[in-house]
PDB file of N, CA and C in Angstrom:
ATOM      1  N   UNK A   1     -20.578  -0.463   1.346  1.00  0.00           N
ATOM      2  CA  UNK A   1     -20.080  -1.138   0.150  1.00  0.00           C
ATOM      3  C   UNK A   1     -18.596  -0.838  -0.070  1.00  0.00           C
ATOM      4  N   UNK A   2     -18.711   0.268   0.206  1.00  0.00           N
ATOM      5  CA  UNK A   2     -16.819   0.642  -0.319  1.00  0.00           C
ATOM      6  C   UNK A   2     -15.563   0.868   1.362  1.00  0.00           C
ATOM      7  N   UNK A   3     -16.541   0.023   2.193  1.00  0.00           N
ATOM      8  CA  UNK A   3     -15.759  -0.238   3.529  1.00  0.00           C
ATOM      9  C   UNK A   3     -14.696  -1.410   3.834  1.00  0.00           C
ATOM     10  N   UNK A   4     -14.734  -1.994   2.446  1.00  0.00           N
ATOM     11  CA  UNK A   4     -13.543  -2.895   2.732  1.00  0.00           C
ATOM     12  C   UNK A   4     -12.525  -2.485   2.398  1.00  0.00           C
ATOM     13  N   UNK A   5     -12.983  -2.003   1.333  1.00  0.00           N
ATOM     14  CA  UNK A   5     -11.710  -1.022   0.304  1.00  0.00           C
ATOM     15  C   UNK A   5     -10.864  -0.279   1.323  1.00  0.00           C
ATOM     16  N   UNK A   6     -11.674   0.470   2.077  1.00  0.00           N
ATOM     17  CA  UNK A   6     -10.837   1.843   2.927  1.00  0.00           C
ATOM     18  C   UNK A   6     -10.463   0.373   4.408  1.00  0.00           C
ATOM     19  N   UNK A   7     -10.812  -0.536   4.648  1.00  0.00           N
ATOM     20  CA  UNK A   7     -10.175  -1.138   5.638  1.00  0.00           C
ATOM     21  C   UNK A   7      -8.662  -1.949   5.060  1.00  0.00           C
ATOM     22  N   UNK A   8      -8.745  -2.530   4.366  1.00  0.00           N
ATOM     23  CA  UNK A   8      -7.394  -3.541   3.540  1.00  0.00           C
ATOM     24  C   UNK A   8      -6.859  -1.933   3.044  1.00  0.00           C
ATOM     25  N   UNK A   9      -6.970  -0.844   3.157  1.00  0.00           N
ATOM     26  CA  UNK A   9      -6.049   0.184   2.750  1.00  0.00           C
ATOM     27  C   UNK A   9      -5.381   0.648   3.991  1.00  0.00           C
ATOM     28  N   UNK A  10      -6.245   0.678   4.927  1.00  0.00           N
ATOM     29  CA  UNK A  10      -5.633   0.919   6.605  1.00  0.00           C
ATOM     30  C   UNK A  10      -5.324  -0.020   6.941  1.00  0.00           C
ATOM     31  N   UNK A  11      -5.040  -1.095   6.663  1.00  0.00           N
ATOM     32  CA  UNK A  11      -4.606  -2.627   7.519  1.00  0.00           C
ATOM     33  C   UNK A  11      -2.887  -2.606   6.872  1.00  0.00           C
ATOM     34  N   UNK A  12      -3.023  -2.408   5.012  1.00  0.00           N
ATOM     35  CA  UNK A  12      -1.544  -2.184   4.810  1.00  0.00           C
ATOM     36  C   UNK A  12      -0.946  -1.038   5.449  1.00  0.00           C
ATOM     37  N   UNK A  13      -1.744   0.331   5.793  1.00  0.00           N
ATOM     38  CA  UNK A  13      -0.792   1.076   6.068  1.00  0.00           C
ATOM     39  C   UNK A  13      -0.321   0.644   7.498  1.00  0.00           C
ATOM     40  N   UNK A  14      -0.912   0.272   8.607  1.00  0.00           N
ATOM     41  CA  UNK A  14      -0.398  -0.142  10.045  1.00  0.00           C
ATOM     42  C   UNK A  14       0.342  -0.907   9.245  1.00  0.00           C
ATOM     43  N   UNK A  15       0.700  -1.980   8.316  1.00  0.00           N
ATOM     44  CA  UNK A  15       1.244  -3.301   8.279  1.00  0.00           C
ATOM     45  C   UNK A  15       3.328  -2.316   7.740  1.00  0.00           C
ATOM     46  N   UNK A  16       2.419  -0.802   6.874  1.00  0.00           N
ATOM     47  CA  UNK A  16       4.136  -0.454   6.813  1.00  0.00           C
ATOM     48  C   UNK A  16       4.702   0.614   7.496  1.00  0.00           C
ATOM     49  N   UNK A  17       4.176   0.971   8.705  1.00  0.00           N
ATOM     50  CA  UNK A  17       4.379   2.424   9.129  1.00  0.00           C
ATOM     51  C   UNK A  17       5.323   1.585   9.970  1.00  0.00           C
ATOM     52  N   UNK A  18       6.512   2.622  10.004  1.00  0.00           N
ATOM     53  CA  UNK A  18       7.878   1.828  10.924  1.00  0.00           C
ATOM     54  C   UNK A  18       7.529   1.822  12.645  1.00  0.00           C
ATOM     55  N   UNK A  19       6.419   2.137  13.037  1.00  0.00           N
ATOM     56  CA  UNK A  19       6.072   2.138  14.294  1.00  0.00           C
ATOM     57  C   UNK A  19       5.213   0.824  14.325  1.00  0.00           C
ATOM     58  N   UNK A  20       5.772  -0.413  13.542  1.00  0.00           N
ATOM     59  CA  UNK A  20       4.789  -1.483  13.381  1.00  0.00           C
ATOM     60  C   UNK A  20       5.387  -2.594  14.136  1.00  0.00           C
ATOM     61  N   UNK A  21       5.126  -3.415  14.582  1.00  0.00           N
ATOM     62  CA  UNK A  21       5.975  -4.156  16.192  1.00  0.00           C
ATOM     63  C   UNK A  21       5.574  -5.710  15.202  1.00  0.00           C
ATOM     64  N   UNK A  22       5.751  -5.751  14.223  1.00  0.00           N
ATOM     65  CA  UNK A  22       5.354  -6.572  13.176  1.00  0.00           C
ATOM     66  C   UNK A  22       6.797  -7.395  13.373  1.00  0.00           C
ATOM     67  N   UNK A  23       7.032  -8.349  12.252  1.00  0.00           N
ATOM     68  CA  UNK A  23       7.885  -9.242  12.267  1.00  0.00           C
ATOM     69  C   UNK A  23       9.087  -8.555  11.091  1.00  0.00           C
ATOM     70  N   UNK A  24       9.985  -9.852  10.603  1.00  0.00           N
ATOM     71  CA  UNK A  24      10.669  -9.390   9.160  1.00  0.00           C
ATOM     72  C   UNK A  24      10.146  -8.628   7.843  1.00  0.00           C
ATOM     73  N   UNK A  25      10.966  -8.313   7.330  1.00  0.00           N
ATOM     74  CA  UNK A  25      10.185  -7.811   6.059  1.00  0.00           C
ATOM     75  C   UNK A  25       9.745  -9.173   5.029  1.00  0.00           C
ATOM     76  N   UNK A  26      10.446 -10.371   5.251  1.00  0.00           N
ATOM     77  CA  UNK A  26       9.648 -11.250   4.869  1.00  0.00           C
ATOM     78  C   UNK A  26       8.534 -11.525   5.114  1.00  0.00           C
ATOM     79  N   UNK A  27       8.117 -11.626   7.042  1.00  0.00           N
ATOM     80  CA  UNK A  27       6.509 -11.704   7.334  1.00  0.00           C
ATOM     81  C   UNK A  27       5.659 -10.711   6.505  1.00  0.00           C
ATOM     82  N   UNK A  28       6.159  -9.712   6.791  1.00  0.00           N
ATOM     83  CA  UNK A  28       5.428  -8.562   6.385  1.00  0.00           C
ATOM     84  C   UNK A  28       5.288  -8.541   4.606  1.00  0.00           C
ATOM     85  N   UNK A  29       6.082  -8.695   3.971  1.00  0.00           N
ATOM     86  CA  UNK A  29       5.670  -9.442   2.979  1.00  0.00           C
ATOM     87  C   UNK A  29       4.619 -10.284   2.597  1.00  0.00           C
ATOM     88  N   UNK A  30       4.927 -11.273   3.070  1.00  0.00           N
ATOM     89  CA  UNK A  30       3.979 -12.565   3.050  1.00  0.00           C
ATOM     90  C   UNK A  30       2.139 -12.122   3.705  1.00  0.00           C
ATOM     91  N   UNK A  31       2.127 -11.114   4.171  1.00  0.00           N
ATOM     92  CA  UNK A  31       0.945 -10.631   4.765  1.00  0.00           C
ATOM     93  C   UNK A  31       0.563  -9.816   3.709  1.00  0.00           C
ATOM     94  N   UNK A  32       1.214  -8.871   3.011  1.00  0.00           N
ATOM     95  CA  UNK A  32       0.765  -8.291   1.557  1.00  0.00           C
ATOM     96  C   UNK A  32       0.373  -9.199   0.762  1.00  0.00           C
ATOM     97  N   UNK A  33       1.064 -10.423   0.208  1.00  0.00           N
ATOM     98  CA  UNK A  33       0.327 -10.904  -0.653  1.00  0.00           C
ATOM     99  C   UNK A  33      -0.709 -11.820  -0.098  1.00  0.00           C
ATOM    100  N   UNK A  34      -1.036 -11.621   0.683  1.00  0.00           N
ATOM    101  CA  UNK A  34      -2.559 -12.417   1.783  1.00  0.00           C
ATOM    102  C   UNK A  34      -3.864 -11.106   1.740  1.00  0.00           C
ATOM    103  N   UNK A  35      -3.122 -10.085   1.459  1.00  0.00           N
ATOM    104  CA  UNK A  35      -3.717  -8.677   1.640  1.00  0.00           C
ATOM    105  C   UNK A  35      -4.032  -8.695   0.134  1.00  0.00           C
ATOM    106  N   UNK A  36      -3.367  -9.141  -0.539  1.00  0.00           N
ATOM    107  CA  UNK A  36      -3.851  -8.554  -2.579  1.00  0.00           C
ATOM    108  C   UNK A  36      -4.639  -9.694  -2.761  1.00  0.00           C
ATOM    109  N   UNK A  37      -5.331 -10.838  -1.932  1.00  0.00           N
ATOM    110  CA  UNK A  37      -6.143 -12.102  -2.305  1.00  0.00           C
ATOM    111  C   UNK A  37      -7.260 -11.355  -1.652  1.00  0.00           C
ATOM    112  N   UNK A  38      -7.072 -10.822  -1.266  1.00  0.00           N
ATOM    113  CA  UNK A  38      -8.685 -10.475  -0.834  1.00  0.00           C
ATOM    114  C   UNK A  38      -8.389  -9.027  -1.215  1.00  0.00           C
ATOM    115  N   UNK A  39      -7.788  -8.232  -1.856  1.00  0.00           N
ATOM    116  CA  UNK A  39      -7.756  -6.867  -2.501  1.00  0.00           C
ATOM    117  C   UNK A  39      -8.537  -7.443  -4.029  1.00  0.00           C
ATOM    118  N   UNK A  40      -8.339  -8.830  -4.687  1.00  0.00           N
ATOM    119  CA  UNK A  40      -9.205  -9.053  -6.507  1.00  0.00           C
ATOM    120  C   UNK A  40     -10.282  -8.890  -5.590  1.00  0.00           C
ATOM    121  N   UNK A  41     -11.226  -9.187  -4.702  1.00  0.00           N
ATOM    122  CA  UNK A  41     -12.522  -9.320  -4.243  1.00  0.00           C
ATOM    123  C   UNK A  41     -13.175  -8.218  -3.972  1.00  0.00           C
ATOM    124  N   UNK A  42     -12.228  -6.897  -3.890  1.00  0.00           N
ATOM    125  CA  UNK A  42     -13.138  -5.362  -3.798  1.00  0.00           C
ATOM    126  C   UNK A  42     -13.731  -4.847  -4.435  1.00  0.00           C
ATOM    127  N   UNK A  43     -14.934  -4.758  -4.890  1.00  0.00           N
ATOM    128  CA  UNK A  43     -15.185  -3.595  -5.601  1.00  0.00           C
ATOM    129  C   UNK A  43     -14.796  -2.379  -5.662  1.00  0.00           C
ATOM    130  N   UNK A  44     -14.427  -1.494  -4.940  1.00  0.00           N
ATOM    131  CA  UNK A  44     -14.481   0.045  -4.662  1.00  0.00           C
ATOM    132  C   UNK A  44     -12.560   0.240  -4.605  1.00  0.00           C
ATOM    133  N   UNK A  45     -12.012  -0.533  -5.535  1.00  0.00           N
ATOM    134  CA  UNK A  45     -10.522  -0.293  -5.839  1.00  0.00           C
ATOM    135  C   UNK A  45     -10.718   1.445  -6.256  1.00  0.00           C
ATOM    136  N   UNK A  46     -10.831   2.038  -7.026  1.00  0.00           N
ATOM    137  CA  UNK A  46     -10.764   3.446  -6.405  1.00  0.00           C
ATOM    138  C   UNK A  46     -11.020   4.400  -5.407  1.00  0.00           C
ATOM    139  N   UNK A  47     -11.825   4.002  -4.642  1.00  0.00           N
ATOM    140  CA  UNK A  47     -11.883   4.146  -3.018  1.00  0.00           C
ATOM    141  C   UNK A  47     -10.942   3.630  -2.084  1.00  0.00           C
ATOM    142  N   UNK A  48      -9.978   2.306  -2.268  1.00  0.00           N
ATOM    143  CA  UNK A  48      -8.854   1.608  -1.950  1.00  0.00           C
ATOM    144  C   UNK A  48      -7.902   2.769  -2.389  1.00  0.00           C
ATOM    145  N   UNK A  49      -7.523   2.904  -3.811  1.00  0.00           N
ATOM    146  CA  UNK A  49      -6.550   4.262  -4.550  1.00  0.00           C
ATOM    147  C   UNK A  49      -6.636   5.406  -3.658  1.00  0.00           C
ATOM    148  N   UNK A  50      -7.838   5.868  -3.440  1.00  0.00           N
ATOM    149  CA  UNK A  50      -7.718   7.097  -2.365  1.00  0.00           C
ATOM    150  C   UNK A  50      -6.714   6.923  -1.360  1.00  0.00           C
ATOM    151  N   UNK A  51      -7.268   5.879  -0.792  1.00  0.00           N
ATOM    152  CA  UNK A  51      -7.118   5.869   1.086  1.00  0.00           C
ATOM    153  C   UNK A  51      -5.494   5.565   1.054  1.00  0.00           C
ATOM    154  N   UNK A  52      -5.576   4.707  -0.128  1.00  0.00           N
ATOM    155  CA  UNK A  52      -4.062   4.166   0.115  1.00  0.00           C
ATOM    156  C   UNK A  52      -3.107   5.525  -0.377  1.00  0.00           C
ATOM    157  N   UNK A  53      -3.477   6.132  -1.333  1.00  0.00           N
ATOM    158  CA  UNK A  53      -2.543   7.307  -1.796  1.00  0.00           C
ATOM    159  C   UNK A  53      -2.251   8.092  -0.504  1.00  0.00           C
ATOM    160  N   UNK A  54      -3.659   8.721   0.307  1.00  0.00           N
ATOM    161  CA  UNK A  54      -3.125   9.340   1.287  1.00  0.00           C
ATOM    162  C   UNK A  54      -2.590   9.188   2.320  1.00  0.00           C
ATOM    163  N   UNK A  55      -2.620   7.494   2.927  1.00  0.00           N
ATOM    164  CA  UNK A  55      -1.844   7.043   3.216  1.00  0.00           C
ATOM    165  C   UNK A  55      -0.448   6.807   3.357  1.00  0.00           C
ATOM    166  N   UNK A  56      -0.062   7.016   2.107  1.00  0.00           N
ATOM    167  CA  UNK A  56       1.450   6.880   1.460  1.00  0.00           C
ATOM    168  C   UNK A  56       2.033   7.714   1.387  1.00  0.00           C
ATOM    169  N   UNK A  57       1.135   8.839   1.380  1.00  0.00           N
ATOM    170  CA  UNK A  57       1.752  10.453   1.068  1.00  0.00           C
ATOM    171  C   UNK A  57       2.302  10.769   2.779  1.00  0.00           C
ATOM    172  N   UNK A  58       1.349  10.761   3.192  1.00  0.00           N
ATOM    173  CA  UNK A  58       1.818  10.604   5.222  1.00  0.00           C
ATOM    174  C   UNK A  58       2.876  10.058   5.233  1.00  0.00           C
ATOM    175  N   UNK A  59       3.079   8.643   5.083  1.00  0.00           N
ATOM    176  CA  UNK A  59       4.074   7.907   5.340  1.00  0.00           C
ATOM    177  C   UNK A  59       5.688   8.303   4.657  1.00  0.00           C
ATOM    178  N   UNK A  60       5.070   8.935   3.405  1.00  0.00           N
ATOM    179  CA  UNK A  60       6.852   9.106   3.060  1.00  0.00           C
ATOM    180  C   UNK A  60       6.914  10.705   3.215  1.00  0.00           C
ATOM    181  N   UNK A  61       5.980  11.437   3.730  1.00  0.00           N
ATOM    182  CA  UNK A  61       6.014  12.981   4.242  1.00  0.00           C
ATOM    183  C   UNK A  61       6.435  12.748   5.764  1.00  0.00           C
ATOM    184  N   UNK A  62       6.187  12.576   6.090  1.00  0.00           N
ATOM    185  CA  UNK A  62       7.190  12.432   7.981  1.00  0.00           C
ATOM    186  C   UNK A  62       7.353  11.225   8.412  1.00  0.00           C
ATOM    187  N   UNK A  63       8.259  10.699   7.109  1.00  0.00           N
ATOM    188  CA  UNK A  63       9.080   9.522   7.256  1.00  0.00           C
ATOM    189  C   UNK A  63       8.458   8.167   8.249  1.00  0.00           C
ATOM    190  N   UNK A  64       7.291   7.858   8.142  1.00  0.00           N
ATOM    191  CA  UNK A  64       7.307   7.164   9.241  1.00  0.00           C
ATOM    192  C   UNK A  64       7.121   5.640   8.379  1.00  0.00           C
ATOM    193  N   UNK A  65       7.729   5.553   6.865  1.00  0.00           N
ATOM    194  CA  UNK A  65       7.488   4.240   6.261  1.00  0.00           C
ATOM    195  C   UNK A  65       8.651   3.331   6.773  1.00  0.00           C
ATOM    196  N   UNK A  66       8.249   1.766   6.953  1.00  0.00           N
ATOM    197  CA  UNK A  66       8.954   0.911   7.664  1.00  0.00           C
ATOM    198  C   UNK A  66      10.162   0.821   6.482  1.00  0.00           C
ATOM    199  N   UNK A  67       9.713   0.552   5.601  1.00  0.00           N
ATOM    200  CA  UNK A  67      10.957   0.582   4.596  1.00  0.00           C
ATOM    201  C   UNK A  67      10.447   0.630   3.247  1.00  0.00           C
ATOM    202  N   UNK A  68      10.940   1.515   2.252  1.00  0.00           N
ATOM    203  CA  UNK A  68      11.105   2.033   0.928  1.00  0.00           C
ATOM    204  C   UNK A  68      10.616   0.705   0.090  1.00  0.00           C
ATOM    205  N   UNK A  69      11.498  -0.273   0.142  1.00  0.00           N
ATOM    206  CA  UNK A  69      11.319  -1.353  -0.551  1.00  0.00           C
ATOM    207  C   UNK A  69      10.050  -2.235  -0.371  1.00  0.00           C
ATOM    208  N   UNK A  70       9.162  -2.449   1.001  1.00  0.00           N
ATOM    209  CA  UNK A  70       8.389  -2.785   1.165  1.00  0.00           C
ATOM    210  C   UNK A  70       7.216  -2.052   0.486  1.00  0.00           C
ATOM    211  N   UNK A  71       7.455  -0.756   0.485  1.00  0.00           N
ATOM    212  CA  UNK A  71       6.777   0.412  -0.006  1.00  0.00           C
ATOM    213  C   UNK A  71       6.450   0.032  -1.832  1.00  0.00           C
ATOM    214  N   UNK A  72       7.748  -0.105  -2.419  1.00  0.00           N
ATOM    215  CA  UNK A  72       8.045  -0.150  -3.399  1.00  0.00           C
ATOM    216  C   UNK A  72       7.595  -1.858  -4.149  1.00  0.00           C
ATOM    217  N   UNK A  73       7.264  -2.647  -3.104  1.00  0.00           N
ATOM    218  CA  UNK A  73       6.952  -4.319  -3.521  1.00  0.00           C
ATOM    219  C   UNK A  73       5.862  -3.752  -3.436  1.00  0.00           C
ATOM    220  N   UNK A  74       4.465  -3.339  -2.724  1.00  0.00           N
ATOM    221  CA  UNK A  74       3.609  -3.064  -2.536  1.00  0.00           C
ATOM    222  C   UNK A  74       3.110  -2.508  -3.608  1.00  0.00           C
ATOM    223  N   UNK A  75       3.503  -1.421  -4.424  1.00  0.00           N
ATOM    224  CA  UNK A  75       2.975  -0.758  -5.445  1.00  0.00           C
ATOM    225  C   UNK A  75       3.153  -1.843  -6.873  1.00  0.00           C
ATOM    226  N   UNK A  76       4.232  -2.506  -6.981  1.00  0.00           N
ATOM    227  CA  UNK A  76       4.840  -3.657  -7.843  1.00  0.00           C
ATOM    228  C   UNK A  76       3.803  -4.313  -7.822  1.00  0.00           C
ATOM    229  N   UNK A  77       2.985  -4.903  -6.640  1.00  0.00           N
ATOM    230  CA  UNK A  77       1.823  -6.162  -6.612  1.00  0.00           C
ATOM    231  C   UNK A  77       0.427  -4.965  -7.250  1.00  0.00           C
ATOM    232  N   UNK A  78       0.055  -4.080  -6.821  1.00  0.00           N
ATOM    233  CA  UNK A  78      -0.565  -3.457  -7.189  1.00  0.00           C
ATOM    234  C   UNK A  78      -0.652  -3.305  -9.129  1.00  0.00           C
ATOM    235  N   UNK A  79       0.237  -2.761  -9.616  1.00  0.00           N
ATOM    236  CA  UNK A  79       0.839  -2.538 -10.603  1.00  0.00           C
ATOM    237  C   UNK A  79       0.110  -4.151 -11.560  1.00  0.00           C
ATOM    238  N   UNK A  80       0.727  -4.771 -10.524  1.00  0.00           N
ATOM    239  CA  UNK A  80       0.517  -6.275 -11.268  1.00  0.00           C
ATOM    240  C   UNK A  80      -0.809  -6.535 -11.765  1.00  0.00           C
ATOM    241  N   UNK A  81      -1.642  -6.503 -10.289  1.00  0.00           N
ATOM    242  CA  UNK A  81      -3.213  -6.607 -10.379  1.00  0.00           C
ATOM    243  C   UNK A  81      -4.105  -5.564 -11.290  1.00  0.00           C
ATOM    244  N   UNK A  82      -3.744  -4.521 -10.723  1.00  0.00           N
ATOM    245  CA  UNK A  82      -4.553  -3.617 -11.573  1.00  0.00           C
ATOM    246  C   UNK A  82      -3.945  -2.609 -13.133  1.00  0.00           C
ATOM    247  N   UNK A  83      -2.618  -2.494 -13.213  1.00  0.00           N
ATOM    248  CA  UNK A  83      -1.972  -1.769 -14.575  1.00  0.00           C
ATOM    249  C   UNK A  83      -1.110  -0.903 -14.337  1.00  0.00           C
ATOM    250  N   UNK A  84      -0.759  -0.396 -15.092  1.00  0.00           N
ATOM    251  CA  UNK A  84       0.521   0.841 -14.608  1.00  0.00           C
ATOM    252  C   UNK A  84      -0.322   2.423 -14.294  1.00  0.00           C
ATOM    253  N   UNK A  85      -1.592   2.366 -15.131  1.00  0.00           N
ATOM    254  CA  UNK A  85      -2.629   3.349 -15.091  1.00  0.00           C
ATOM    255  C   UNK A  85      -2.869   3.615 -13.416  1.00  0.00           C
ATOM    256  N   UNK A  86      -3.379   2.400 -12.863  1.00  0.00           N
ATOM    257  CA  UNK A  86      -3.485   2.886 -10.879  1.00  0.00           C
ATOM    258  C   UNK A  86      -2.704   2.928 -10.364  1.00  0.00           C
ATOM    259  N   UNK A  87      -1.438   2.881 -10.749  1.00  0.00           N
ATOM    260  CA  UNK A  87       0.203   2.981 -10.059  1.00  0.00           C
ATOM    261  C   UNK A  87       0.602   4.149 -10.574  1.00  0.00           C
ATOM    262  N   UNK A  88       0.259   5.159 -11.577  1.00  0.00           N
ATOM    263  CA  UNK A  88       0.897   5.880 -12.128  1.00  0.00           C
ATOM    264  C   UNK A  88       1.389   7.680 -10.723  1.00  0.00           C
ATOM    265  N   UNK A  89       0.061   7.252 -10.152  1.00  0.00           N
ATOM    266  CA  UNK A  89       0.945   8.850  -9.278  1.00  0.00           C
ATOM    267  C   UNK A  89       1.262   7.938  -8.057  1.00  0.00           C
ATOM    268  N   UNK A  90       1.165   6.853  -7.739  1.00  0.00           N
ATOM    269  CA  UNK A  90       1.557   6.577  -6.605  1.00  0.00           C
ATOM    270  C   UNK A  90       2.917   6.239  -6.721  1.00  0.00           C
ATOM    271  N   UNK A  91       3.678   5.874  -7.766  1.00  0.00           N
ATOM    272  CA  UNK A  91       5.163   6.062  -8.514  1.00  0.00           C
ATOM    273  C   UNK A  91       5.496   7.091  -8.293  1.00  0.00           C
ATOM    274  N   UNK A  92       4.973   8.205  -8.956  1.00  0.00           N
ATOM    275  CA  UNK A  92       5.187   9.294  -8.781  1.00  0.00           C
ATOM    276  C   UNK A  92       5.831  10.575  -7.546  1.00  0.00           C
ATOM    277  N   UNK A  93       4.956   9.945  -6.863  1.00  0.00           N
ATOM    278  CA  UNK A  93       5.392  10.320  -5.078  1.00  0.00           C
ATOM    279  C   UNK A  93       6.416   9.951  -4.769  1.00  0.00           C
ATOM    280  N   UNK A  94       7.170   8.836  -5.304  1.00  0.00           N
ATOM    281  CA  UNK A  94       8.406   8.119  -5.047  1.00  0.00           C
ATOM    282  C   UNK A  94       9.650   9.365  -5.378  1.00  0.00           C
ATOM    283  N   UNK A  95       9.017   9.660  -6.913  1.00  0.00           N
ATOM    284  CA  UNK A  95      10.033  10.588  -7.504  1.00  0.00           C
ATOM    285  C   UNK A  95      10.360  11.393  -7.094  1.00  0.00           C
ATOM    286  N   UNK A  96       9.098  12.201  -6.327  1.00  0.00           N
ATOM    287  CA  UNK A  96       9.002  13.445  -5.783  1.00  0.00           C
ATOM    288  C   UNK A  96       9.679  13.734  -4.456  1.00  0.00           C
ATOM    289  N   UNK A  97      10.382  12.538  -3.354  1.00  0.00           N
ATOM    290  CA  UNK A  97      10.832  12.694  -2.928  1.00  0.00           C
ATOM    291  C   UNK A  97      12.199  12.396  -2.606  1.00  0.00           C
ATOM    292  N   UNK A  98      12.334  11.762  -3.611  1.00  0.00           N
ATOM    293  CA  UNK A  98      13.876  11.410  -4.131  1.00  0.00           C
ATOM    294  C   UNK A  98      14.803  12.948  -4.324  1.00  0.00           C
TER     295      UNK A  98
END
């Protein structure tokens, strides 16, 4: 039940880890918001929150995020869908390594 959640959480992270042989940050864009149309359809969005937090924490702990801003649109669409409440430590991490 909560296996889609943890897959569309590993599909964005390959989609931003800078070892991604992916296209522009426009494609890659345009594949996030293809990724948040079938992210309203999950149930197990806090099981998604997990995978994706630790995800993110990897990615901006040994640098391997494709880019900040993609990083940063990503949490924005999030933010959108679900509130500032499920964005609130994943913001946070931002700060922390600033």
């Amino acid at each position: 039940e909560n296996r889609p959640a943890e897959l569309i959480a590993k599909y964005i992270d390959s989609q931003l880890r800078s070892g991604n042989k992916g296209g522009s940050e426009v494609e890659v864009e345009t594949l996030l918001d293809r990724v948040m149309v079938l992210f309203r359809f999950i149930n197990g969005k806090d099981v998604f929150e997990a995978f994706y937090k630790k995800d993110l924490a990897k990615r901006l702990l040994i640098g391997k995020s494709a880019s900040y801003d993609l990083e940063k649109l990503m949490i924005a669409k999030l933010k959108s869908e679900c509130g500032s409440q499920f964005t609130n430590k994943l913001e946070g991490m931002f700060k922390d390594i600033d």
